[in-house]
N, C-alpha and C. Protein backbone atom coordinates (compact mmCIF):
# COMPACT_ATOMS: atom_id res chain seq x y z
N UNK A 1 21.79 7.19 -14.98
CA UNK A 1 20.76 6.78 -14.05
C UNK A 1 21.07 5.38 -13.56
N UNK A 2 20.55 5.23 -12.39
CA UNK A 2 20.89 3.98 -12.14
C UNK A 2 19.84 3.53 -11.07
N UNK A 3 19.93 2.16 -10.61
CA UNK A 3 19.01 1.24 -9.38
C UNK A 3 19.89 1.28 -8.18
N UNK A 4 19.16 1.86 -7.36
CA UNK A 4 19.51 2.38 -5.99
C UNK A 4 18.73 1.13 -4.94
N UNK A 5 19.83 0.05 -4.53
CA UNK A 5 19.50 -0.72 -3.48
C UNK A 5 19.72 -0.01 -2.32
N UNK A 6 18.37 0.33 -1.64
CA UNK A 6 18.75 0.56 -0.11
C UNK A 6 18.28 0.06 0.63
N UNK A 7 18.44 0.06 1.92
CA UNK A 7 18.26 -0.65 2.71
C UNK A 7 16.59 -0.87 3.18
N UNK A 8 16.24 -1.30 4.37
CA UNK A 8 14.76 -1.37 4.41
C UNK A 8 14.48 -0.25 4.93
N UNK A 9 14.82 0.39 5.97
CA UNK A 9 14.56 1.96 6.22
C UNK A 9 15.10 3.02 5.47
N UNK A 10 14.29 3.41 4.32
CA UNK A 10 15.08 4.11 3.64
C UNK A 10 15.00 5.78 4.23
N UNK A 11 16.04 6.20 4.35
CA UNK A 11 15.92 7.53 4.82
C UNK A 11 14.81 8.43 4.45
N UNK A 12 14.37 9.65 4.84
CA UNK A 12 13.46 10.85 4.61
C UNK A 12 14.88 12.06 4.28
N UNK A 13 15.56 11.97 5.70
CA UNK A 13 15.86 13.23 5.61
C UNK A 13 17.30 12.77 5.08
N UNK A 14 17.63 11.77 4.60
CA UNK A 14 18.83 11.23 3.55
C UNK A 14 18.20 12.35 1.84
N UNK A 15 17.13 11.85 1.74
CA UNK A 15 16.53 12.75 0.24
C UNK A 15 16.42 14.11 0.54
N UNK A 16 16.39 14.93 1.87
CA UNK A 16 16.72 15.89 1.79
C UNK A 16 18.40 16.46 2.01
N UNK A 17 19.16 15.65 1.92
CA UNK A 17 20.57 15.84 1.79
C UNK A 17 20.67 15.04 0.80
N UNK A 18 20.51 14.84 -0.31
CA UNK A 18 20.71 14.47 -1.28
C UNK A 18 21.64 14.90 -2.21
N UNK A 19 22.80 14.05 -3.11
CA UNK A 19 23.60 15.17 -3.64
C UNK A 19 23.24 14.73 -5.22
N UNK A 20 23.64 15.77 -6.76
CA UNK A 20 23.75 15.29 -7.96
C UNK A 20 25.04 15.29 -8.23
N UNK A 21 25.03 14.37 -9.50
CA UNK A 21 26.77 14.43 -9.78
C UNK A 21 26.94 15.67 -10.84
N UNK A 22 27.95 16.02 -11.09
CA UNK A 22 27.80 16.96 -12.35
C UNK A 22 26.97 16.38 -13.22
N UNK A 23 27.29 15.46 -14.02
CA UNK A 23 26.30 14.78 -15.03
C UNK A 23 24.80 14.27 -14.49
N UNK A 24 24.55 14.35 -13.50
CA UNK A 24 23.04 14.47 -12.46
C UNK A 24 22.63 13.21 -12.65
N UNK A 25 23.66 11.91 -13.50
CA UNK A 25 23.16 10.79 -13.61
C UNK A 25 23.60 9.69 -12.34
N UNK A 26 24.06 10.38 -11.82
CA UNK A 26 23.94 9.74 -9.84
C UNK A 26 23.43 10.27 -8.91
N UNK A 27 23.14 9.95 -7.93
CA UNK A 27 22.38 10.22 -6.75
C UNK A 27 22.99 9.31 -6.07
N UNK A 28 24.05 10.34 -4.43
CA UNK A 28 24.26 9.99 -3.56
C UNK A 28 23.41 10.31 -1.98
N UNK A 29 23.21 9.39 -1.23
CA UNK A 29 22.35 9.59 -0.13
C UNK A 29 23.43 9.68 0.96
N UNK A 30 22.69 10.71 2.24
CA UNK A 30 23.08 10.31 3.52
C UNK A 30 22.48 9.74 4.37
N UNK A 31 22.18 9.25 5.27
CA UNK A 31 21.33 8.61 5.88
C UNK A 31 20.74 9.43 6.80
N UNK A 32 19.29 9.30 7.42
CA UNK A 32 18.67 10.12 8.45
C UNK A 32 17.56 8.91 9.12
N UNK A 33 16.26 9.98 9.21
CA UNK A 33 15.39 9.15 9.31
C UNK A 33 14.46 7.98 8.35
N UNK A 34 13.69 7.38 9.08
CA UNK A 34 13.08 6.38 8.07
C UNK A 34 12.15 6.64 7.33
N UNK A 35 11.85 6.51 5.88
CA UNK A 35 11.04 6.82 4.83
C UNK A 35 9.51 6.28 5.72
N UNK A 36 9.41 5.45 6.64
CA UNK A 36 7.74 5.38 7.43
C UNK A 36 7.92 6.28 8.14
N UNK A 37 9.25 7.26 8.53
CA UNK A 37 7.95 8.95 9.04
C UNK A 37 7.59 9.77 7.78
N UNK A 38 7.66 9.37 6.85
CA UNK A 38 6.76 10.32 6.08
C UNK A 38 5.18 10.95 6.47
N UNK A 39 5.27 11.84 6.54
CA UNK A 39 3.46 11.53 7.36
C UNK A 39 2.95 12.81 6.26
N UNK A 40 1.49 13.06 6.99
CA UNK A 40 0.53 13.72 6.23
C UNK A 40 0.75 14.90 5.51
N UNK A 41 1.90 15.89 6.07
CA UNK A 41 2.09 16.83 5.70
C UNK A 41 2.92 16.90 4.28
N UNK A 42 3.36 15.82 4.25
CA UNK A 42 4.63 16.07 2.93
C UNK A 42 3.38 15.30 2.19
N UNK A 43 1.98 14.65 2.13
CA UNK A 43 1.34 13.93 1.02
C UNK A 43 0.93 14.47 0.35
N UNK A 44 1.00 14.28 -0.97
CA UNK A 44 0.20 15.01 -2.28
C UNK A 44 -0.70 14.24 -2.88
N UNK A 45 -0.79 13.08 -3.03
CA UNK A 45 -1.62 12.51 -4.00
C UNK A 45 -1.71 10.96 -3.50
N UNK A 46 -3.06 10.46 -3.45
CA UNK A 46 -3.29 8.98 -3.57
C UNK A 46 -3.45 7.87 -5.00
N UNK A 47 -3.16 7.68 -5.44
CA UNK A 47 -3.33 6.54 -6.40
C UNK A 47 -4.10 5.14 -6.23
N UNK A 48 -4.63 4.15 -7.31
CA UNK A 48 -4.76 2.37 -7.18
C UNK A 48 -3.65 2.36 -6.22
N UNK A 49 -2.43 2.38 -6.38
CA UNK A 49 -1.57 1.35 -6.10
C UNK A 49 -0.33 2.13 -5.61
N UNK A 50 -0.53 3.41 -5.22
CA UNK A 50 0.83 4.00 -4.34
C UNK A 50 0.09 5.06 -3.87
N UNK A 51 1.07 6.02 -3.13
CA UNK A 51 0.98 7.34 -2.65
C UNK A 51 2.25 8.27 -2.72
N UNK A 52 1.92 9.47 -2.79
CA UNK A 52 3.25 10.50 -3.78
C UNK A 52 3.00 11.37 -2.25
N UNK A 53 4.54 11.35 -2.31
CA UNK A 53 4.94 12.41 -0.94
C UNK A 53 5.55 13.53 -1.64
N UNK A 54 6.17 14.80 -0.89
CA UNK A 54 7.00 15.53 -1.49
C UNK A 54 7.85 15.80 -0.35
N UNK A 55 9.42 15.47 -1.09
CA UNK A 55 10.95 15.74 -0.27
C UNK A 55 11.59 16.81 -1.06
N UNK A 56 12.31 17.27 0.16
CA UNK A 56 13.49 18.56 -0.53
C UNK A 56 14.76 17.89 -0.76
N UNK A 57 15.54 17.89 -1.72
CA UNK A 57 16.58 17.54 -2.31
C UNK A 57 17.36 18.66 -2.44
N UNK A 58 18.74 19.06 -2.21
CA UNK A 58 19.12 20.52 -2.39
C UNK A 58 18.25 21.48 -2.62
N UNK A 59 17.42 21.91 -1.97
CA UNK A 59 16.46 22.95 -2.13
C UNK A 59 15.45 22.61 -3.55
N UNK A 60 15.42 21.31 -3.86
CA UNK A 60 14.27 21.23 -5.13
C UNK A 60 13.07 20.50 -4.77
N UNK A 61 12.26 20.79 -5.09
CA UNK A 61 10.95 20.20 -4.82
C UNK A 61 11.07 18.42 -5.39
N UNK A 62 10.74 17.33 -4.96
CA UNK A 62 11.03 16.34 -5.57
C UNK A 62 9.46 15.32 -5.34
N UNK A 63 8.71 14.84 -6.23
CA UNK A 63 7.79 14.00 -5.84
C UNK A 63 8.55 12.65 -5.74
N UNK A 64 8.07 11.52 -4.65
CA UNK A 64 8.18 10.47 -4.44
C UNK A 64 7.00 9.27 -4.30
N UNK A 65 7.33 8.44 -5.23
CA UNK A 65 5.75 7.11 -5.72
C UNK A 65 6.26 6.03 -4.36
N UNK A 66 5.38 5.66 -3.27
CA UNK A 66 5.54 5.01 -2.69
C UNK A 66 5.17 3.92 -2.87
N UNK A 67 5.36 2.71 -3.63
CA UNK A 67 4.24 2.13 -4.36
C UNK A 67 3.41 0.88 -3.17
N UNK A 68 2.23 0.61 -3.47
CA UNK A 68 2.02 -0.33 -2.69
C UNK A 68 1.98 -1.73 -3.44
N UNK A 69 2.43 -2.71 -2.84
CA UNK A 69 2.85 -4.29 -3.68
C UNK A 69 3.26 -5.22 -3.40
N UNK A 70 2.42 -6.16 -3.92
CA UNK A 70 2.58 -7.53 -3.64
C UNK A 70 3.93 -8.01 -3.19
N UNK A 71 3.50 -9.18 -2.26
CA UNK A 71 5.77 -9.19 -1.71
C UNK A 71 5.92 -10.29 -2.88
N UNK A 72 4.77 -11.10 -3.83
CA UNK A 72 5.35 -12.04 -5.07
C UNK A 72 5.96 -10.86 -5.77
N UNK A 73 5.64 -9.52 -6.11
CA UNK A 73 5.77 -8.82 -7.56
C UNK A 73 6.95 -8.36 -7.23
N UNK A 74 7.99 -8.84 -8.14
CA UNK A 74 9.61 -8.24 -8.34
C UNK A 74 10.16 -7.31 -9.45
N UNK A 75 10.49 -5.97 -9.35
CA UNK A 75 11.05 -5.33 -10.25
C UNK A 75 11.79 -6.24 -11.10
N UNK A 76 11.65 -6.02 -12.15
CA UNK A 76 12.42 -6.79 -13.50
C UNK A 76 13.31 -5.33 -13.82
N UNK A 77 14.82 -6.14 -14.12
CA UNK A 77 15.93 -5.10 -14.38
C UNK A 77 15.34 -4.30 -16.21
N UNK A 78 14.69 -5.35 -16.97
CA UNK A 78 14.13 -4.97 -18.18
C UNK A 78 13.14 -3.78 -17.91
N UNK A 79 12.15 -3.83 -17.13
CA UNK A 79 11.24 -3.14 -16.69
C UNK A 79 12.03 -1.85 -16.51
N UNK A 80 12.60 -1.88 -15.25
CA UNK A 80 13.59 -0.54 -15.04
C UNK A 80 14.14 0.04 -15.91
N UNK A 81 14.98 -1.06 -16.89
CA UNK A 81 15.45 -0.21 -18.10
C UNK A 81 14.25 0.82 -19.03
N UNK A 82 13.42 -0.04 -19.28
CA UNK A 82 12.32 0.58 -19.95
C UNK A 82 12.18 1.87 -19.53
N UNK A 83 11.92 1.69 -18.13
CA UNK A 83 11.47 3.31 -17.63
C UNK A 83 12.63 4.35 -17.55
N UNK A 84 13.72 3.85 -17.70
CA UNK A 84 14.64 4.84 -18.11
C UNK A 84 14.73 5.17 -19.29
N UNK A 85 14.05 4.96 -20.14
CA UNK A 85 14.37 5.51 -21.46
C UNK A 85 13.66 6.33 -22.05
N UNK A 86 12.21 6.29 -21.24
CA UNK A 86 11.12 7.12 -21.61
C UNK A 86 11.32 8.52 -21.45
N UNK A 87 11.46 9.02 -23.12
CA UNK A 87 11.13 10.33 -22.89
C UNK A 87 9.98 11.33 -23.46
N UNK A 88 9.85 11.99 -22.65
CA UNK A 88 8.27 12.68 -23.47
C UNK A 88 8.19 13.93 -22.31
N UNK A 89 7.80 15.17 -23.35
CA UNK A 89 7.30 15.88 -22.38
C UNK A 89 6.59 16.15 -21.32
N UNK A 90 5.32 14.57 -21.20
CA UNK A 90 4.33 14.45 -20.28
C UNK A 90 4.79 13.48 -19.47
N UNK A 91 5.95 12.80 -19.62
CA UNK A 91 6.30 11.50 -18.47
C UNK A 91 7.53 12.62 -17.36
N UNK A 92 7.30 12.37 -16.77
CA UNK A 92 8.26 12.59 -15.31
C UNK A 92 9.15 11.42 -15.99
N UNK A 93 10.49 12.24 -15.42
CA UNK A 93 11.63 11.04 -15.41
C UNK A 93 12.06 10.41 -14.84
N UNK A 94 11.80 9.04 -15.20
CA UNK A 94 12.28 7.97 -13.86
C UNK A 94 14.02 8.22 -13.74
N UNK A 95 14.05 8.11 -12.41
CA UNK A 95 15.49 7.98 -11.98
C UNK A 95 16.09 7.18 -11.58
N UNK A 96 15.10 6.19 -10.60
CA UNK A 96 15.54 4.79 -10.14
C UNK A 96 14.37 4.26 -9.12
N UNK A 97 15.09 3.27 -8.69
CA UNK A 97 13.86 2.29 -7.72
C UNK A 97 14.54 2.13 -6.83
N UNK A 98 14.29 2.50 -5.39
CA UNK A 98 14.99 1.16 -4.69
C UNK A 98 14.32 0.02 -4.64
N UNK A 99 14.95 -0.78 -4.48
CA UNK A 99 14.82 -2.55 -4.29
C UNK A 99 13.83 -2.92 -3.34
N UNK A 100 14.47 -2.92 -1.75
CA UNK A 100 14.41 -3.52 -0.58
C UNK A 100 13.21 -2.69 -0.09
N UNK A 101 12.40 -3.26 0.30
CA UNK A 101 10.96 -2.44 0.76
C UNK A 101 11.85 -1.04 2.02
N UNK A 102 10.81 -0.35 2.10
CA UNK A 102 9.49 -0.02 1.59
C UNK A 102 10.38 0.90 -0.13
N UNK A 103 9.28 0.08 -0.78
CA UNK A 103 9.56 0.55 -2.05
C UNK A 103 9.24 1.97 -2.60
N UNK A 104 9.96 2.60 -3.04
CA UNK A 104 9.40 4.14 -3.53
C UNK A 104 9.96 4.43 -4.92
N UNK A 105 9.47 5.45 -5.78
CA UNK A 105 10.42 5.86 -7.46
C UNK A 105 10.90 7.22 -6.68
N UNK A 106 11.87 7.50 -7.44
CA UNK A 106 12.25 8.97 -7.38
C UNK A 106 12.29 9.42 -8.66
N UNK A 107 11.71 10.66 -8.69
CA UNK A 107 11.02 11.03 -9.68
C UNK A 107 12.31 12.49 -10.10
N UNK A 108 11.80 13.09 -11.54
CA UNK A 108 12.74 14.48 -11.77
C UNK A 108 12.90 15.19 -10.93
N UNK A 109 13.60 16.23 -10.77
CA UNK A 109 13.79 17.05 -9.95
C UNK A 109 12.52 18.37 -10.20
N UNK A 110 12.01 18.55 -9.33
CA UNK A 110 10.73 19.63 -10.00
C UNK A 110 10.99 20.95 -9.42
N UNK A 111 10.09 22.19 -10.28
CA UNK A 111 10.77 23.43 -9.84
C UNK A 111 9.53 23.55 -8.39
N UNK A 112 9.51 24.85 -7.73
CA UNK A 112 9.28 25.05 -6.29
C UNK A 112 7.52 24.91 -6.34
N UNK A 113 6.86 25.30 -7.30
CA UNK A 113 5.50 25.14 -7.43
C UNK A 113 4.94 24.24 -8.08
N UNK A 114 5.48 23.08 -8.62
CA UNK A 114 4.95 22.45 -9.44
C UNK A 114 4.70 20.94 -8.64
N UNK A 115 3.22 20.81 -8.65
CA UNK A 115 2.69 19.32 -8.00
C UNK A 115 2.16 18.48 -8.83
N UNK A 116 3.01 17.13 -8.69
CA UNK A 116 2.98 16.56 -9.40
C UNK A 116 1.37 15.41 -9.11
N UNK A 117 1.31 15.23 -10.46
CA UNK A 117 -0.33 14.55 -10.96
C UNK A 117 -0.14 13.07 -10.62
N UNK A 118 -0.64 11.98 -10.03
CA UNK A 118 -0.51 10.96 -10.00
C UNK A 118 -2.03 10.45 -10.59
N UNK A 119 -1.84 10.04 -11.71
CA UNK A 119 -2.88 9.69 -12.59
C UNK A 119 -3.16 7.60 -12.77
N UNK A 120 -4.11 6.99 -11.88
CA UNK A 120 -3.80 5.63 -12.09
C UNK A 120 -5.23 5.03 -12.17
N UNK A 121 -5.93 4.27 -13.14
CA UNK A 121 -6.88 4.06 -12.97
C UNK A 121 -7.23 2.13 -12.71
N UNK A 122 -6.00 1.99 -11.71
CA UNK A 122 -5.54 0.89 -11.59
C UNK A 122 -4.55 -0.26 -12.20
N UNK A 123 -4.15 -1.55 -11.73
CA UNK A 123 -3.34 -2.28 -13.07
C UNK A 123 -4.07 -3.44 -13.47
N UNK A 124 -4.01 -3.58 -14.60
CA UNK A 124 -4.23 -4.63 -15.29
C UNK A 124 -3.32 -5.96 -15.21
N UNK A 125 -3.57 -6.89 -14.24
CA UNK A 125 -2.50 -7.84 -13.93
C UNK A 125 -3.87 -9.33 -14.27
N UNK A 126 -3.08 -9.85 -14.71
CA UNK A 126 -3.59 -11.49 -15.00
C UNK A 126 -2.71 -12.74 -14.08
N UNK A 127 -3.06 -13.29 -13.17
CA UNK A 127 -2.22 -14.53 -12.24
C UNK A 127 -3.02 -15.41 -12.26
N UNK A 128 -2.74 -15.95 -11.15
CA UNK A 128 -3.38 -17.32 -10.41
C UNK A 128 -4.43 -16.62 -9.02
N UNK A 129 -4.13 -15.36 -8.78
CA UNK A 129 -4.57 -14.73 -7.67
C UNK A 129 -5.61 -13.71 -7.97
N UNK A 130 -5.46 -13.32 -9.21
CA UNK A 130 -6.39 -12.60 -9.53
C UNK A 130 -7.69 -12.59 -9.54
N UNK A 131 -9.07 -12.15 -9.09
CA UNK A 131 -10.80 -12.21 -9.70
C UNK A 131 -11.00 -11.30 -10.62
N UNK A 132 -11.32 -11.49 -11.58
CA UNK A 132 -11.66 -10.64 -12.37
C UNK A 132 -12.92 -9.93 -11.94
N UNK A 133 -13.67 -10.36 -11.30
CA UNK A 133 -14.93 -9.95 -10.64
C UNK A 133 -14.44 -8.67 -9.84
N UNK A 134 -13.30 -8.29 -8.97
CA UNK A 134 -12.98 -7.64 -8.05
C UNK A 134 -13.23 -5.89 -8.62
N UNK A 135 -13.40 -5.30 -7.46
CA UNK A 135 -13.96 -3.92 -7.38
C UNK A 135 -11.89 -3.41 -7.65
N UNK A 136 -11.59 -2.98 -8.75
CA UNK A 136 -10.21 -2.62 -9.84
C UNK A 136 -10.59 -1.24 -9.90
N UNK A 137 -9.65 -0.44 -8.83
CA UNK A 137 -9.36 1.25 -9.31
C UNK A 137 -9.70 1.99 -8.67
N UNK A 138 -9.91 3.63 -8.95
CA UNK A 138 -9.78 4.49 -8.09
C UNK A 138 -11.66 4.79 -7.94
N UNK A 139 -11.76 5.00 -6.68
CA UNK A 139 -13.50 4.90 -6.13
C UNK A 139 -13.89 6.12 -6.67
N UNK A 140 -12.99 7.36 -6.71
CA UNK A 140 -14.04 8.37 -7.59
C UNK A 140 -13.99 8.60 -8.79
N UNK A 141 -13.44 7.92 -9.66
CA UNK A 141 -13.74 7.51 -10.82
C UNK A 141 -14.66 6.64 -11.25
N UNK A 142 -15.29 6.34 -10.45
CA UNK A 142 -15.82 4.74 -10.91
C UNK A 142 -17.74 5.01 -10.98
N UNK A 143 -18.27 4.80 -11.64
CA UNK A 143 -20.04 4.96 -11.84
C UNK A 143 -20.60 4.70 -10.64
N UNK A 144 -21.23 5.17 -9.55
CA UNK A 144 -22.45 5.00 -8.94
C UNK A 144 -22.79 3.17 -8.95
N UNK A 145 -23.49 3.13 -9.85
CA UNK A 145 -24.40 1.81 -9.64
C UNK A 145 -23.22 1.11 -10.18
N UNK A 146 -21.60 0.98 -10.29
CA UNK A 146 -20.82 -0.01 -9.93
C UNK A 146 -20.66 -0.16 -8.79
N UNK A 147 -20.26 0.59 -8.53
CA UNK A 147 -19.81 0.61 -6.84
C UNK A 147 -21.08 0.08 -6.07
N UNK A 148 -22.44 0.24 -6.22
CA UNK A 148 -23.48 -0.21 -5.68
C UNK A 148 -23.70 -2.00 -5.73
N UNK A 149 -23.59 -2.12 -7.32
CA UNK A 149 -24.29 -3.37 -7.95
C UNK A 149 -22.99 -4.41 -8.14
N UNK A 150 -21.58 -3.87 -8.34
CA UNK A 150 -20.61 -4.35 -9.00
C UNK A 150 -20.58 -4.78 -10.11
N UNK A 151 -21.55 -4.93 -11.10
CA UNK A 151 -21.91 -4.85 -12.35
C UNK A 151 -21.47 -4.62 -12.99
N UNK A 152 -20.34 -4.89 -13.78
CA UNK A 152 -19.52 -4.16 -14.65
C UNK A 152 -20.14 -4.45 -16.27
N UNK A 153 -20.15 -2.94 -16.73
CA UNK A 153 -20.80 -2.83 -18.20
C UNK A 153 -19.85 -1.88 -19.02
N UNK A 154 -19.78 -1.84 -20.46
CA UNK A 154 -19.35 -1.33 -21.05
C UNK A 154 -18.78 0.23 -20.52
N UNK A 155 -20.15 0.73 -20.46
CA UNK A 155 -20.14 2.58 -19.44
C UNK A 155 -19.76 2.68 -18.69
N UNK A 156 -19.31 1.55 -18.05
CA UNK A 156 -18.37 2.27 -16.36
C UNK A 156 -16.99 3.11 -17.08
N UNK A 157 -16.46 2.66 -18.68
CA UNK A 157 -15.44 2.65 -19.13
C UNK A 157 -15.71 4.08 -19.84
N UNK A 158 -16.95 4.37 -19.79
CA UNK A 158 -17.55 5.74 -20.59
C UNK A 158 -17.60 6.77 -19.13
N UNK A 159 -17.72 6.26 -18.04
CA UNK A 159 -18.31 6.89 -17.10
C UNK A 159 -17.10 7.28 -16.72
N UNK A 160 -15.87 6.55 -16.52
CA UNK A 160 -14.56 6.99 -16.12
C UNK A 160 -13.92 7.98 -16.88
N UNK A 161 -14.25 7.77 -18.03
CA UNK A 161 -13.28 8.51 -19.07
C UNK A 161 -14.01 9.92 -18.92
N UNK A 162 -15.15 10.10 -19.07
CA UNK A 162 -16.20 11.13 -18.17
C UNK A 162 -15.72 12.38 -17.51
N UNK A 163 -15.88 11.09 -16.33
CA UNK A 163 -14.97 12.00 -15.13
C UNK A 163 -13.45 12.59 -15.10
N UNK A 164 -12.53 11.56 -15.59
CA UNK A 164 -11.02 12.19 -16.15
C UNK A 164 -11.30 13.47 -17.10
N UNK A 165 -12.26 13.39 -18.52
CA UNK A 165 -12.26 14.87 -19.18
C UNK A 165 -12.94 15.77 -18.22
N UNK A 166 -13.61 15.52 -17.30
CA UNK A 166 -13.88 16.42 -16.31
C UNK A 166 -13.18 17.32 -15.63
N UNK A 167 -12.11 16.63 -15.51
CA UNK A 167 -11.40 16.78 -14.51
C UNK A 167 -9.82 17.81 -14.75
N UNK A 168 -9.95 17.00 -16.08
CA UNK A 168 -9.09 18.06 -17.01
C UNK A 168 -9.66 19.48 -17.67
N UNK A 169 -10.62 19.42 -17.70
CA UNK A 169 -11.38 20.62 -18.01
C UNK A 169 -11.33 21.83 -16.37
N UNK A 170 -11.78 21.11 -15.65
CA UNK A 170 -12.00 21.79 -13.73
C UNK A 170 -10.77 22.17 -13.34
N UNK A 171 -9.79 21.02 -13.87
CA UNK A 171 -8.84 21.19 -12.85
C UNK A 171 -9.11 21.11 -11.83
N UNK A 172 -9.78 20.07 -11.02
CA UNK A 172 -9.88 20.17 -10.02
C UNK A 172 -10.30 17.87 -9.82
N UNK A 173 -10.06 17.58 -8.72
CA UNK A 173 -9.89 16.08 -8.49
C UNK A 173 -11.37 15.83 -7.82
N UNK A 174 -12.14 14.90 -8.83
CA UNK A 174 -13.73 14.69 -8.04
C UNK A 174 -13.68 14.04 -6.48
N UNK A 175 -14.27 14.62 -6.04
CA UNK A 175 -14.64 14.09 -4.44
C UNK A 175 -13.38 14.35 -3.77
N UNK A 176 -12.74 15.60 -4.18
CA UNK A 176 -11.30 15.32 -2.81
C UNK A 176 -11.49 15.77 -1.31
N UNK A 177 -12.42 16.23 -1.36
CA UNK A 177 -12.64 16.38 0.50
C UNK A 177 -12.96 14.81 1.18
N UNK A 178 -13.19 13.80 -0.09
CA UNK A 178 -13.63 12.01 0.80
C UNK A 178 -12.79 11.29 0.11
N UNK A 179 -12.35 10.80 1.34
CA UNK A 179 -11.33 9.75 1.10
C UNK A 179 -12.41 8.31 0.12
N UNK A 180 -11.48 7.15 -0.43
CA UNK A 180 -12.25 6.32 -0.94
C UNK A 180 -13.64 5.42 -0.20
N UNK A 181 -13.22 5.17 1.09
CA UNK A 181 -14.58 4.34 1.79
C UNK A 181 -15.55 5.25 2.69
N UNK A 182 -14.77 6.64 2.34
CA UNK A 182 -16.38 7.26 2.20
C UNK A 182 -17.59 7.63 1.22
N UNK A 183 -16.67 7.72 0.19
CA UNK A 183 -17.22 7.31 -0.76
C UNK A 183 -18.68 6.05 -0.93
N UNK A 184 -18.02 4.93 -0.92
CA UNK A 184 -17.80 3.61 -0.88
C UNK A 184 -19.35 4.29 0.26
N UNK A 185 -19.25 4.20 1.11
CA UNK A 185 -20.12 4.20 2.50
C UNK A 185 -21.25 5.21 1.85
N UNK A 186 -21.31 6.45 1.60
CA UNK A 186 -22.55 7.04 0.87
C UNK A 186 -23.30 6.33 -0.08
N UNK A 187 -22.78 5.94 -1.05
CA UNK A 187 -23.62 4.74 -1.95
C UNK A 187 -24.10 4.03 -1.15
């Protein structure tokens, strides 16, 4: 596996000509169009802090983390390593990062039906820029009278966890017909 510097337009239809090596621990690109035509149709999932598209790679289904981020916050080569090492039946395997905005992960190779979960209930970052006061995470997870009062109490942390066993039980994602500031706007 390795860190894939590319350029600032990173291709779309480069990841759908995508090649593996025998040992599948490279990934060569061709170039096409730019990773900002990604549009609505290839989106699967919103997150805090990215959005997951889906590209064809030799005929494999592939999710892609577009992340959204600060232009201070810099991949650390430690960091990257880390995420290459993780293995577990429930982690997707990191494969690499590119560098140079717009930033995205490329994720395992997945079989033809399988959509991948983007699970984030925001990050926990401490700076100079930070409020701790600030409205942190995903809007339909979050209690009613936070989102109203901004009040943060113990139970918003009961109220979230709530809704996630909910959700795992349904199978199904609360409020997905409303985007977050409609949400936000009904309260």
């Amino acid at each position: 596996m390795s860190t894939y510097n590319l350029p600032d337009n990173v291709p779309v239809e480069a990841f759908q000509q995508m090649s593996r090596s025998p040992d599948q621990e490279t990934l060569s690109f061709k170039f096409g169009d730019s990773i900002k035509s990604l549009n609505r149709s290839r989106f699967l999932k919103r997150g805090g802090c990215s959005k997951v598209y889906k590209i064809y790679i030799c005929d494999d289904l592939f999710p892609v983390c577009v992340m959204k981020r600060s232009p201070n916050r810099k991949f650390d080569d430690k960091e990257i390593e880390i995420l290459k090492q993780l293995g577990h039946e429930n982690i997707i395997k990191f494969m690499g990062v590119p560098i140079n905005r717009p930033n995205g992960l490329i994720l395992e190779f997945c079989e033809e039906m399988i959509t991948p979960k983007l699970g984030d209930f925001g990050l926990a970052v401490f700076g100079e820029t930070v409020d701790l006061n600030d409205m942190v995470g995903s809007v339909p997870w979050m209690p009613w009278e936070y989102i109203y009062t901004l009040k943060s109490t113990p139970m918003r942390d009961v109220w979230s966890f709530g809704v996630f066993f909910w959700e795992m039980i349904t199978c199904e994602t609360p409020h997905k017909d409303c985007e977050s500031a409609c949400l936000i706007y009904l309260v």
